[in-house]
C-alpha atoms as a PDB file:
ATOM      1  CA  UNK A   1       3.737  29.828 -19.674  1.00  0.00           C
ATOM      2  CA  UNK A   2       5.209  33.079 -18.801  1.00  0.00           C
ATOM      3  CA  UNK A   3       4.734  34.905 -15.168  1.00  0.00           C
ATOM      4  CA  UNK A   4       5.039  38.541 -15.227  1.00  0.00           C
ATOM      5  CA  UNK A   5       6.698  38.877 -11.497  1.00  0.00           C
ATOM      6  CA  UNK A   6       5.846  42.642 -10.874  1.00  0.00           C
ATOM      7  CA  UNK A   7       2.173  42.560 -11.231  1.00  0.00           C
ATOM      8  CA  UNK A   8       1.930  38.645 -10.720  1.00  0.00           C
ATOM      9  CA  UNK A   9      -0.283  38.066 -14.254  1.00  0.00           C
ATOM     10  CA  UNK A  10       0.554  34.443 -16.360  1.00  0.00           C
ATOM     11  CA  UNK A  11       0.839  34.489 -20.413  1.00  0.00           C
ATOM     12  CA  UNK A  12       0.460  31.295 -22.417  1.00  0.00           C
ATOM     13  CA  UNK A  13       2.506  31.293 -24.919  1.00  0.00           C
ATOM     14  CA  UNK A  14       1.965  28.671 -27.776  1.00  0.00           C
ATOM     15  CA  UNK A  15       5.335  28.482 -30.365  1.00  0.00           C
ATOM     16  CA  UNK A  16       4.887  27.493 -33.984  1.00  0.00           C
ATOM     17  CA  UNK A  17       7.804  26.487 -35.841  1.00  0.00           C
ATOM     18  CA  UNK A  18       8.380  25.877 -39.744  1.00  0.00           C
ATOM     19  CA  UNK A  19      11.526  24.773 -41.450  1.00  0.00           C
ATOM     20  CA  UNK A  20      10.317  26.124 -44.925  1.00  0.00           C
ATOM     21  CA  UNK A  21       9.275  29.520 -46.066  1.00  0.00           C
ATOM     22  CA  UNK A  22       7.339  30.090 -49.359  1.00  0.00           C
ATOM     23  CA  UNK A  23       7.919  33.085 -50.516  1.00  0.00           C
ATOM     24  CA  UNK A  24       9.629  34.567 -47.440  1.00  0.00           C
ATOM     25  CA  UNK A  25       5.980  33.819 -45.823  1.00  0.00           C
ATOM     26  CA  UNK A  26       5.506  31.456 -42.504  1.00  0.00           C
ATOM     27  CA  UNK A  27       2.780  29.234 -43.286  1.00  0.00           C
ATOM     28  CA  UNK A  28       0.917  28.827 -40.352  1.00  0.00           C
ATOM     29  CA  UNK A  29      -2.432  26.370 -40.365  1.00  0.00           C
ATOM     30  CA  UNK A  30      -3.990  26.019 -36.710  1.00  0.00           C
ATOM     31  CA  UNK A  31      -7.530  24.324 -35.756  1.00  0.00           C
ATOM     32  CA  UNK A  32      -9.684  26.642 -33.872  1.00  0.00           C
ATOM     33  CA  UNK A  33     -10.736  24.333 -31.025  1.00  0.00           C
ATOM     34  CA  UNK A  34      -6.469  24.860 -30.563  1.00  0.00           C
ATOM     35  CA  UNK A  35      -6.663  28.504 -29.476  1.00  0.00           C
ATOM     36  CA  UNK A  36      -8.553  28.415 -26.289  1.00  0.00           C
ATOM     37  CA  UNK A  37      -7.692  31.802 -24.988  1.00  0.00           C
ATOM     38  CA  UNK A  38      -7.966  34.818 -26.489  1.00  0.00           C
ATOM     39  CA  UNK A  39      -5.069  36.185 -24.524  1.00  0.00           C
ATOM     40  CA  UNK A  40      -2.651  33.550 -24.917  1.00  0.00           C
ATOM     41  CA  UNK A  41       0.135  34.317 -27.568  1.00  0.00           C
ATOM     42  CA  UNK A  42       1.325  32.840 -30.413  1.00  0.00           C
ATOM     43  CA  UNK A  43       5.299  32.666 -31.350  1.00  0.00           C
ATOM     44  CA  UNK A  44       5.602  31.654 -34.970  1.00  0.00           C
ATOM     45  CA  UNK A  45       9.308  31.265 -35.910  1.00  0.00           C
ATOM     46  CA  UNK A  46      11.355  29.918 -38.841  1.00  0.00           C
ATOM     47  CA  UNK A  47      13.832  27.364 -38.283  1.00  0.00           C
ATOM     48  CA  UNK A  48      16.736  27.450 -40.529  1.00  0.00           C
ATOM     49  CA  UNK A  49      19.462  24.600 -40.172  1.00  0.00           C
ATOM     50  CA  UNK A  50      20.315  24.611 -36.506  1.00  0.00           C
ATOM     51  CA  UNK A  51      19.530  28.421 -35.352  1.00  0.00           C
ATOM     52  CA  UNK A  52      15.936  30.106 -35.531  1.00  0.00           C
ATOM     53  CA  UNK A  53      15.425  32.859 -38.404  1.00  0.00           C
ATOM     54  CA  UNK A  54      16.495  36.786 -37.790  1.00  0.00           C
ATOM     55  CA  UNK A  55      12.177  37.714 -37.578  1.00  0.00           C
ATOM     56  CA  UNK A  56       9.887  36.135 -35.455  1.00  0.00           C
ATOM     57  CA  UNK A  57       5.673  36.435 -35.537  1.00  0.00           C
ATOM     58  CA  UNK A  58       4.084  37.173 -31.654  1.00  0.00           C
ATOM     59  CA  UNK A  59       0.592  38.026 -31.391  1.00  0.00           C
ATOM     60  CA  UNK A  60      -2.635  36.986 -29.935  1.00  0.00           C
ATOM     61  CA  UNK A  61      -4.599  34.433 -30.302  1.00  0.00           C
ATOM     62  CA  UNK A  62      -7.606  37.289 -30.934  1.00  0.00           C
ATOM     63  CA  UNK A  63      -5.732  38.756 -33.538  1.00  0.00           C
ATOM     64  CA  UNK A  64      -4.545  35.902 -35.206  1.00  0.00           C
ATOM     65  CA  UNK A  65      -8.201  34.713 -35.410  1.00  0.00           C
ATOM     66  CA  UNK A  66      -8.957  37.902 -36.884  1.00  0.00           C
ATOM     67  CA  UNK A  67      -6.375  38.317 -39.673  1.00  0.00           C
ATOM     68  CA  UNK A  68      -6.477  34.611 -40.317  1.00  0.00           C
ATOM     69  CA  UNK A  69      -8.189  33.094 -43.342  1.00  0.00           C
ATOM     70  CA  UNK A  70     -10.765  30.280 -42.628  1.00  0.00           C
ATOM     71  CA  UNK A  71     -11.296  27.172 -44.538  1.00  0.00           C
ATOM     72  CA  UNK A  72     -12.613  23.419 -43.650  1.00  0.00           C
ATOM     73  CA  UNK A  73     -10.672  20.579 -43.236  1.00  0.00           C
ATOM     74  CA  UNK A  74     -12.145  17.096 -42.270  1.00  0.00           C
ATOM     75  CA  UNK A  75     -15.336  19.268 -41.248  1.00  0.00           C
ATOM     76  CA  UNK A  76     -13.707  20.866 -39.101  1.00  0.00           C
ATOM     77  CA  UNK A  77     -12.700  25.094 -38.752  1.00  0.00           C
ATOM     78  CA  UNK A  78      -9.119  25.554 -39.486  1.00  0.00           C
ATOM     79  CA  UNK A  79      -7.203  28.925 -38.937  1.00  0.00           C
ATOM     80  CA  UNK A  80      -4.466  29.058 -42.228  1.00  0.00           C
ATOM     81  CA  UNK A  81      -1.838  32.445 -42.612  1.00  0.00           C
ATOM     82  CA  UNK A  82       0.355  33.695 -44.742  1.00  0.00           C
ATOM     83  CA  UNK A  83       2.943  35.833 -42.781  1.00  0.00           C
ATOM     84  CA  UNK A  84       5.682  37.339 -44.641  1.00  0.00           C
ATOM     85  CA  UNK A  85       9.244  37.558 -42.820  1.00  0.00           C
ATOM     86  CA  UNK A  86      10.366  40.625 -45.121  1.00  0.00           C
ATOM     87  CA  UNK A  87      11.567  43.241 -43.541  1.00  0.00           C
ATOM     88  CA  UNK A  88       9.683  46.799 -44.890  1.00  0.00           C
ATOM     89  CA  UNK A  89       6.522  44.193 -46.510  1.00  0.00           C
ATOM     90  CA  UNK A  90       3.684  46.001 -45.878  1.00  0.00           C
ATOM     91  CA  UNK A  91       1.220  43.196 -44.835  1.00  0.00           C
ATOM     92  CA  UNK A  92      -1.466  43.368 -42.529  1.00  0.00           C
ATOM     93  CA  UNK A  93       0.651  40.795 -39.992  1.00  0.00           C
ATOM     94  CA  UNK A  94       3.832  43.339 -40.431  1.00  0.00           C
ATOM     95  CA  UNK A  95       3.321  45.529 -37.037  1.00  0.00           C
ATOM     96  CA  UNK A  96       3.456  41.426 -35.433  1.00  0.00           C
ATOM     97  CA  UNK A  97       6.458  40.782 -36.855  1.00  0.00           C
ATOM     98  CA  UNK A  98       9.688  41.418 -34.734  1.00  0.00           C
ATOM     99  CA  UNK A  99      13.354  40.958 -34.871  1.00  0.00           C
ATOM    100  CA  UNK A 100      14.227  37.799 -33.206  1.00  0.00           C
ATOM    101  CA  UNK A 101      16.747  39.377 -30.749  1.00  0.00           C
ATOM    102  CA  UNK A 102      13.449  41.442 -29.407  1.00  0.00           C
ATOM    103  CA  UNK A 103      11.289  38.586 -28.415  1.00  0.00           C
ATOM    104  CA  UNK A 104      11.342  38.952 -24.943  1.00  0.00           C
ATOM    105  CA  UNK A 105      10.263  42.282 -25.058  1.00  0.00           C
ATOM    106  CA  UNK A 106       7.744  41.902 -27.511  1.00  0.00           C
ATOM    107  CA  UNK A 107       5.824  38.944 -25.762  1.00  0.00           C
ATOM    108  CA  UNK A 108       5.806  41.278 -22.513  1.00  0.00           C
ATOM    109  CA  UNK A 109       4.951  44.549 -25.185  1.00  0.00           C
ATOM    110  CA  UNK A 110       2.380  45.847 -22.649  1.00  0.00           C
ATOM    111  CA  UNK A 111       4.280  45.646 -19.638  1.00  0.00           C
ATOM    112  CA  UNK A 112       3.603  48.871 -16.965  1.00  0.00           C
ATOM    113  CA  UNK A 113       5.631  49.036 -14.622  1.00  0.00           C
ATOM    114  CA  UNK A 114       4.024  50.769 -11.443  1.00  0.00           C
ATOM    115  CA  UNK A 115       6.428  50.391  -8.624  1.00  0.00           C
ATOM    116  CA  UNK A 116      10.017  48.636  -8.456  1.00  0.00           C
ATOM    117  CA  UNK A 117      10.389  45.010  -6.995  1.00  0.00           C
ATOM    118  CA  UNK A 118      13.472  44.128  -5.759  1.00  0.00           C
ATOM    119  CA  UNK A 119      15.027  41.500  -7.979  1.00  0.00           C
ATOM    120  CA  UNK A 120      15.018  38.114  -6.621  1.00  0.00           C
ATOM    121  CA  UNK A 121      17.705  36.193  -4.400  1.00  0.00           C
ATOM    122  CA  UNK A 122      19.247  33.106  -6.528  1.00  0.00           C
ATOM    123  CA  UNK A 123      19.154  29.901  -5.137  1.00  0.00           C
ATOM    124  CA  UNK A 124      22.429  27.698  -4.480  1.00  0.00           C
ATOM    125  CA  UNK A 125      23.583  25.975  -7.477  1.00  0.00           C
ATOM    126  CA  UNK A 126      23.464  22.479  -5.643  1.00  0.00           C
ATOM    127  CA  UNK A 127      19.757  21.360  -5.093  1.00  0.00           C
ATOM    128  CA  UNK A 128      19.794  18.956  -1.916  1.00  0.00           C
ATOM    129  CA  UNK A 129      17.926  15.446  -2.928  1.00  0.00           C
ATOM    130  CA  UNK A 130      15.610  15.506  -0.781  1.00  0.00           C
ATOM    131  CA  UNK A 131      14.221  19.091  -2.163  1.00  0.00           C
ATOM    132  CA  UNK A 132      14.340  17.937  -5.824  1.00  0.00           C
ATOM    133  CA  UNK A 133      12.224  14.664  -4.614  1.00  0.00           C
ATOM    134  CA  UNK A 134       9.695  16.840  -3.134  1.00  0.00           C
ATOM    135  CA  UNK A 135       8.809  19.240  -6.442  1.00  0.00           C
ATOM    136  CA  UNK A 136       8.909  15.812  -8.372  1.00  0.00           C
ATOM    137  CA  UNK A 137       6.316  13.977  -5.681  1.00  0.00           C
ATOM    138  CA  UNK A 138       3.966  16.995  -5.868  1.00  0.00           C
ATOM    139  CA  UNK A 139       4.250  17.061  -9.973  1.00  0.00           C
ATOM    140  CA  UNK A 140       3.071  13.451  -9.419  1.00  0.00           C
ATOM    141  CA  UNK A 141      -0.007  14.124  -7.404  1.00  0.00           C
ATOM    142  CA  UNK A 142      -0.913  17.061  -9.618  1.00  0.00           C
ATOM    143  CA  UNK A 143      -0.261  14.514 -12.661  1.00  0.00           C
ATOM    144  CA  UNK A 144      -3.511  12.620 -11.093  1.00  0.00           C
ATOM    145  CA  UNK A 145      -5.775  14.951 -12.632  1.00  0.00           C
ATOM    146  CA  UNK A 146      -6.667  14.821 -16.274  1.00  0.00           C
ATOM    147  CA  UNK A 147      -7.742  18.500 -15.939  1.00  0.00           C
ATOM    148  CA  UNK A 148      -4.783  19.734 -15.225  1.00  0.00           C
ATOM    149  CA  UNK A 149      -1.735  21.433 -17.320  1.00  0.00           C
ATOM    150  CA  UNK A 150       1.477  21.306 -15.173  1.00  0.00           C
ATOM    151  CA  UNK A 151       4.620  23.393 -15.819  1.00  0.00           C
ATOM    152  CA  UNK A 152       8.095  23.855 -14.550  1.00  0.00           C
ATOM    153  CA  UNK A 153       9.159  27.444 -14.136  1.00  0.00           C
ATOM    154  CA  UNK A 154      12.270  28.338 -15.589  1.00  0.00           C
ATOM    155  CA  UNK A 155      14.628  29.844 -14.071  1.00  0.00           C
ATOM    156  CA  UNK A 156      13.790  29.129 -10.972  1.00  0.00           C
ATOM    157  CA  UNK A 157      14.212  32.829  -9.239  1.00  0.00           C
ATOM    158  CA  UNK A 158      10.453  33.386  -7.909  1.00  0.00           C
ATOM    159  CA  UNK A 159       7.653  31.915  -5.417  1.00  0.00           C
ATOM    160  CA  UNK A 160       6.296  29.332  -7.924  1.00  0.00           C
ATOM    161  CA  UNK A 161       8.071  26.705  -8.208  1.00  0.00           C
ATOM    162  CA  UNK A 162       5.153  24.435 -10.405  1.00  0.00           C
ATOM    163  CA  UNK A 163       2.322  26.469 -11.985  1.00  0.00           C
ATOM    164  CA  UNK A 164      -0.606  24.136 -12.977  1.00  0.00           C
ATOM    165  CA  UNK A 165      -3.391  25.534 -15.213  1.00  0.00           C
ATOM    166  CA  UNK A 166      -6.960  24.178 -15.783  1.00  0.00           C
ATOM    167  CA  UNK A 167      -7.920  23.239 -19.301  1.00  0.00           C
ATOM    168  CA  UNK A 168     -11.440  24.434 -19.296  1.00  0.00           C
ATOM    169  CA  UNK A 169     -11.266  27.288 -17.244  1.00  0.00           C
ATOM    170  CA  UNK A 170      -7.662  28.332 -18.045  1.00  0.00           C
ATOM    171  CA  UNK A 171      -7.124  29.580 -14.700  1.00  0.00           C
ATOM    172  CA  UNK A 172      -3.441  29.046 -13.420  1.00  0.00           C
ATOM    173  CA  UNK A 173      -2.060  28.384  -9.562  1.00  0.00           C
ATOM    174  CA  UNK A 174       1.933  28.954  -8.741  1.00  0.00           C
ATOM    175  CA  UNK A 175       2.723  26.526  -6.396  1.00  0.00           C
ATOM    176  CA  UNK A 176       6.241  26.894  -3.945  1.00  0.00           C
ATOM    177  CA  UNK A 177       7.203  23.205  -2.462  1.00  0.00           C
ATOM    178  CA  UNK A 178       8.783  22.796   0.619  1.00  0.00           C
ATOM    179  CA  UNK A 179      10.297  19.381   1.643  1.00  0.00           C
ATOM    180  CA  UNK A 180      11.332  18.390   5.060  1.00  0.00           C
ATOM    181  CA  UNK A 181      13.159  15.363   6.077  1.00  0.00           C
ATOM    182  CA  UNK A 182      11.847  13.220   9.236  1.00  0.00           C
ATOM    183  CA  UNK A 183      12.221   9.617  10.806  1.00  0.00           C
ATOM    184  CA  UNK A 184      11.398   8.257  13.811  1.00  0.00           C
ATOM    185  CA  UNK A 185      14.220   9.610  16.323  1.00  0.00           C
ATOM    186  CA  UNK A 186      13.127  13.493  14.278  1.00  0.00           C
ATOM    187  CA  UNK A 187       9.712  13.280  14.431  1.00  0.00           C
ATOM    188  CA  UNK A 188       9.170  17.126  13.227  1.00  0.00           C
ATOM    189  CA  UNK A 189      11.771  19.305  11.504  1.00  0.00           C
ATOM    190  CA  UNK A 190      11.737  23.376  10.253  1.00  0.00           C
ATOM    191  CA  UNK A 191      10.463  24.901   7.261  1.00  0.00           C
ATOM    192  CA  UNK A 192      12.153  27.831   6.284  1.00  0.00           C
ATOM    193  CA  UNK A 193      10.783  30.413   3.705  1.00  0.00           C
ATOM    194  CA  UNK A 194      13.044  32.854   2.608  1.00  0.00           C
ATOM    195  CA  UNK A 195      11.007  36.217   2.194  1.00  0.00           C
ATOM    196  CA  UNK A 196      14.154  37.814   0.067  1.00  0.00           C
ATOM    197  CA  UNK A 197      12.106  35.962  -2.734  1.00  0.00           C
ATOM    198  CA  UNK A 198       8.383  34.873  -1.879  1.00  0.00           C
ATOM    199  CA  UNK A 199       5.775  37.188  -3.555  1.00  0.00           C
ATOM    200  CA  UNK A 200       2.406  35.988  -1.718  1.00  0.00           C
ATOM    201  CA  UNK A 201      -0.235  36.284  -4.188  1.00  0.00           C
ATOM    202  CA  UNK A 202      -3.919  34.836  -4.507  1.00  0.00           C
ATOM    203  CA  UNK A 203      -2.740  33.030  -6.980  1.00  0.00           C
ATOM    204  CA  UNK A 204       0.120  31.466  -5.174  1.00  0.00           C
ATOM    205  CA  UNK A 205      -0.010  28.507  -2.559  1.00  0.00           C
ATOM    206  CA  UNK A 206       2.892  26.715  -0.525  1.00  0.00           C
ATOM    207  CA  UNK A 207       2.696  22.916  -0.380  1.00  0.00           C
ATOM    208  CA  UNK A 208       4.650  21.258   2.405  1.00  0.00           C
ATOM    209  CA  UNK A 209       5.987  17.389   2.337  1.00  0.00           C
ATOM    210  CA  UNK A 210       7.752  15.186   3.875  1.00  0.00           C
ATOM    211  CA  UNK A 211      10.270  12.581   3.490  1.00  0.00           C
ATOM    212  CA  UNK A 212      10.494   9.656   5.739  1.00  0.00           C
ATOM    213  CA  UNK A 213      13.725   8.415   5.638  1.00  0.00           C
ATOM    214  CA  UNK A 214      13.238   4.981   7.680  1.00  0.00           C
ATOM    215  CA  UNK A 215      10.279   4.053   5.412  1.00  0.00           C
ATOM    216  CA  UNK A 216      12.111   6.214   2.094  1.00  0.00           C
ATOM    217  CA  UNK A 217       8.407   7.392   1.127  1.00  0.00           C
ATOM    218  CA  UNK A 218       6.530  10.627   1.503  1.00  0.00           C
ATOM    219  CA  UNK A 219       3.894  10.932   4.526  1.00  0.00           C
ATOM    220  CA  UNK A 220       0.754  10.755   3.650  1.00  0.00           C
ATOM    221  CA  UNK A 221      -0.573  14.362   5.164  1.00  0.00           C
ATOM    222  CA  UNK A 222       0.748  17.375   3.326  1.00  0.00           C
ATOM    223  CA  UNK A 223       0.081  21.053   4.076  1.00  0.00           C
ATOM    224  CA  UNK A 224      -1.352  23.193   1.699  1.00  0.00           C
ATOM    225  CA  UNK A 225      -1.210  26.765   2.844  1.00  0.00           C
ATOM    226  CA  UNK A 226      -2.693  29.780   0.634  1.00  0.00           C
ATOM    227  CA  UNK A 227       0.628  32.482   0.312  1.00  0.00           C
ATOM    228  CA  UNK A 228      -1.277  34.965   1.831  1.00  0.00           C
ATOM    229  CA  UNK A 229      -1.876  33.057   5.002  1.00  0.00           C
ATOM    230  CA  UNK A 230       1.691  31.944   5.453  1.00  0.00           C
ATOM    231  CA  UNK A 231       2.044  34.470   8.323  1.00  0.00           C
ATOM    232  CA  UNK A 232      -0.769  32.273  10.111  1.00  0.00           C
ATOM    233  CA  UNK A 233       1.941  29.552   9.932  1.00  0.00           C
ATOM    234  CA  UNK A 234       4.636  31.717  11.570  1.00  0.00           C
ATOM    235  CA  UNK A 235       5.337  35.374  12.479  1.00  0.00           C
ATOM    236  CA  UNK A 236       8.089  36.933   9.963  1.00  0.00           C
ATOM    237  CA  UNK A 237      11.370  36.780  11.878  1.00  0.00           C
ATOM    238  CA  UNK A 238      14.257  38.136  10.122  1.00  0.00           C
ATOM    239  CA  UNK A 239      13.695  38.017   6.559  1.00  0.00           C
ATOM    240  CA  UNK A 240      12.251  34.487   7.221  1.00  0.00           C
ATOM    241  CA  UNK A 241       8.732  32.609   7.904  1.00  0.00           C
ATOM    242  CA  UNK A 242      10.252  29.072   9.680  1.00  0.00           C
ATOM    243  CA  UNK A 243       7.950  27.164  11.784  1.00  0.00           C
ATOM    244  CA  UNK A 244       8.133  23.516  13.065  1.00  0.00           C
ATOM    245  CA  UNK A 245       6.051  20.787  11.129  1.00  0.00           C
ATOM    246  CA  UNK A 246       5.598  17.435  12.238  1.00  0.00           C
ATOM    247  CA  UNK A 247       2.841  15.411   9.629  1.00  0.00           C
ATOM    248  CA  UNK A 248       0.205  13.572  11.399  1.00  0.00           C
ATOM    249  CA  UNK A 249       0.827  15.318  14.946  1.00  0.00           C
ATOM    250  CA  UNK A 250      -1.387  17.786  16.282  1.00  0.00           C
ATOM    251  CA  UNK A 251       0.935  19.184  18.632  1.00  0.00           C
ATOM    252  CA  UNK A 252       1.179  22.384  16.651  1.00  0.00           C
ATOM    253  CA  UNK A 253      -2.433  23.562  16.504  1.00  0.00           C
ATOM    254  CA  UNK A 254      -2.169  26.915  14.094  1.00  0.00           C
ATOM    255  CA  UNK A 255      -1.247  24.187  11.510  1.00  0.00           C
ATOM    256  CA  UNK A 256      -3.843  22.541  11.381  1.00  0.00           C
ATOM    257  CA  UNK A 257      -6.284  24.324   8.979  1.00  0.00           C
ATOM    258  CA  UNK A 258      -3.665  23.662   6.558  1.00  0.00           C
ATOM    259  CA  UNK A 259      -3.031  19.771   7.165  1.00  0.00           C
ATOM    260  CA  UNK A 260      -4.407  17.505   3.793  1.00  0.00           C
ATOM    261  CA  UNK A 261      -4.257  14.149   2.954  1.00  0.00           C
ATOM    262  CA  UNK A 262      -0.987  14.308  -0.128  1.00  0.00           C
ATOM    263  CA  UNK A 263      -3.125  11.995  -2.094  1.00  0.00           C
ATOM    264  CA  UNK A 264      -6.276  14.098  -2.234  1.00  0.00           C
ATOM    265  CA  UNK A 265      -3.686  17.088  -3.602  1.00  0.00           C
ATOM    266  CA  UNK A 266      -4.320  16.660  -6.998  1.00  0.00           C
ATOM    267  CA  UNK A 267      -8.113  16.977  -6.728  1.00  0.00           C
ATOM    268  CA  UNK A 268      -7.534  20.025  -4.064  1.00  0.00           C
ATOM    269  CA  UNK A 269      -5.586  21.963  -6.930  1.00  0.00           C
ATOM    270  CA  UNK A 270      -8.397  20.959  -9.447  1.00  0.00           C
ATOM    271  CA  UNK A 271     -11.303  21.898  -7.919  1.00  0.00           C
ATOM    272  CA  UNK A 272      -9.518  25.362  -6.889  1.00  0.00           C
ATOM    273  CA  UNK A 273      -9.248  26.428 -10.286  1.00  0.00           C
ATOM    274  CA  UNK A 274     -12.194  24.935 -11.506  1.00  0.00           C
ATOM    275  CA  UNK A 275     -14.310  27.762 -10.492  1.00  0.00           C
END
């Protein structure tokens, strides 16, 4: 899965590899109930002893089903190619075919820019544990659902920290966690979001936990807070939204619209993007 920071849109991306040729041709043989979206994109590539071949294949799923041949196998519809890796071959897969130090640019061929975004600021090098235990908890919950299609952005530069699509719809939700750390003598502590990097979007939700470290479990409330509410959290302050949370208090009210029970997350993320 691919996220296109400056206008926020998400490309599957679904890689093919083959260790033979024949002919100079990738053979490529895909079911049809496999290509589920007519946008996602296909990356066929050659593998050749330890490195990846010189010319790569990227194109749609739409056009792939429409140069592809059809046949039946086991009764059911097959997609089968020929794709020659020649350069200069005139085939009717040859304006997909790309050198393989152009990939990036060829996945992201219809990129237009309209205005500049400042380039995201780069998180420390040293993750603290009790961050890293967070992302992990909420890939658990999320892992609940059978709907569900989790991934793990990398590098890690931008708001969403998980992205989670829905199989039947296809639709796709960036997800930033934030972890605090509380116990019984710090009932509440701060979360900080850094606005040098967080790009609210519809698209885009903040999930707060929290880490009891008397009991060395996760509370069971959570907050789950739509990006482009954030600011109902806190005001901005200085290049930062930080506000105090303490899970299962209602001592800070504006909170509360946001307050869920962690185990019901899974289903919450679900039945967002079932729609």
């Amino acid at each position: 899965m691919v996220h296109r920071i400056d206008d926020g849109r998400w490309f599957p991306v679904q890689v093919k590899g083959r260790s033979q040729l024949r002919s100079g041709a990738l053979i490529l043989i895909i079911g049809a109930s496999a290509l589920v979206d007519p946008k996602a994109i296909i990356v066929g590539v050659f593998v050749e002893d330890d490195h990846l071949g010189s010319r790569v294949l990227v194109i749609t799923e739409r056009n792939f089903r429409r140069l592809a041949r059809r046949s039946q196998s086991d009764g059911k519809l097959v997609l089968d190619a020929q794709i020659s890796l020649i350069p200069g071959k005139p085939t009717r897969w040859a304006r997909f075919i790309f050198p393989l130090a152009g990939l990036s640019e060829a996945v992201l061929s219809d990129v237009k820019r309209t205005a500049a975004v400042p380039a995201p600021r780069r998180r420390g090098t040293i993750a603290r544990a009790v961050g890293f235990r967070g992302e992990t908890e909420v890939v658990r919950r999320l892992a609940d659902s059978d709907q569900l299609t989790l991934y793990r952005p990398f590098p890690d530069l931008e708001t969403a920290e998980v992205a989670a699509q829905h199989e039947k719809t296809r639709r796709v939700l960036g997800i930033q966690v934030k972890t605090i750390g509380v116990d019984k003598r710090h009932p509440h502590n701060t979360v900080d979001i850094d606005l040098a990097s967080f790009r609210p979007a519809e698209d885009v939700w903040v999930v707060v936990v929290a880490w009891d470290r008397d009991r060395r479990t996760f509370h069971n409330e959570c907050l789950v807070i739509p990006s482009l509410e954030a600011d109902r959290a806190a005001p901005p302050y200085r290049g930062h939204l930080r506000f105090p949370y303490a899970p299962g208090s209602r001592r800070h009210g504006r909170l509360d619209p946001f307050r869920r029970p962690l185990a019901d997350l899974g289903n919450i993320v679900e039945s967002e993007l079932a729609s």
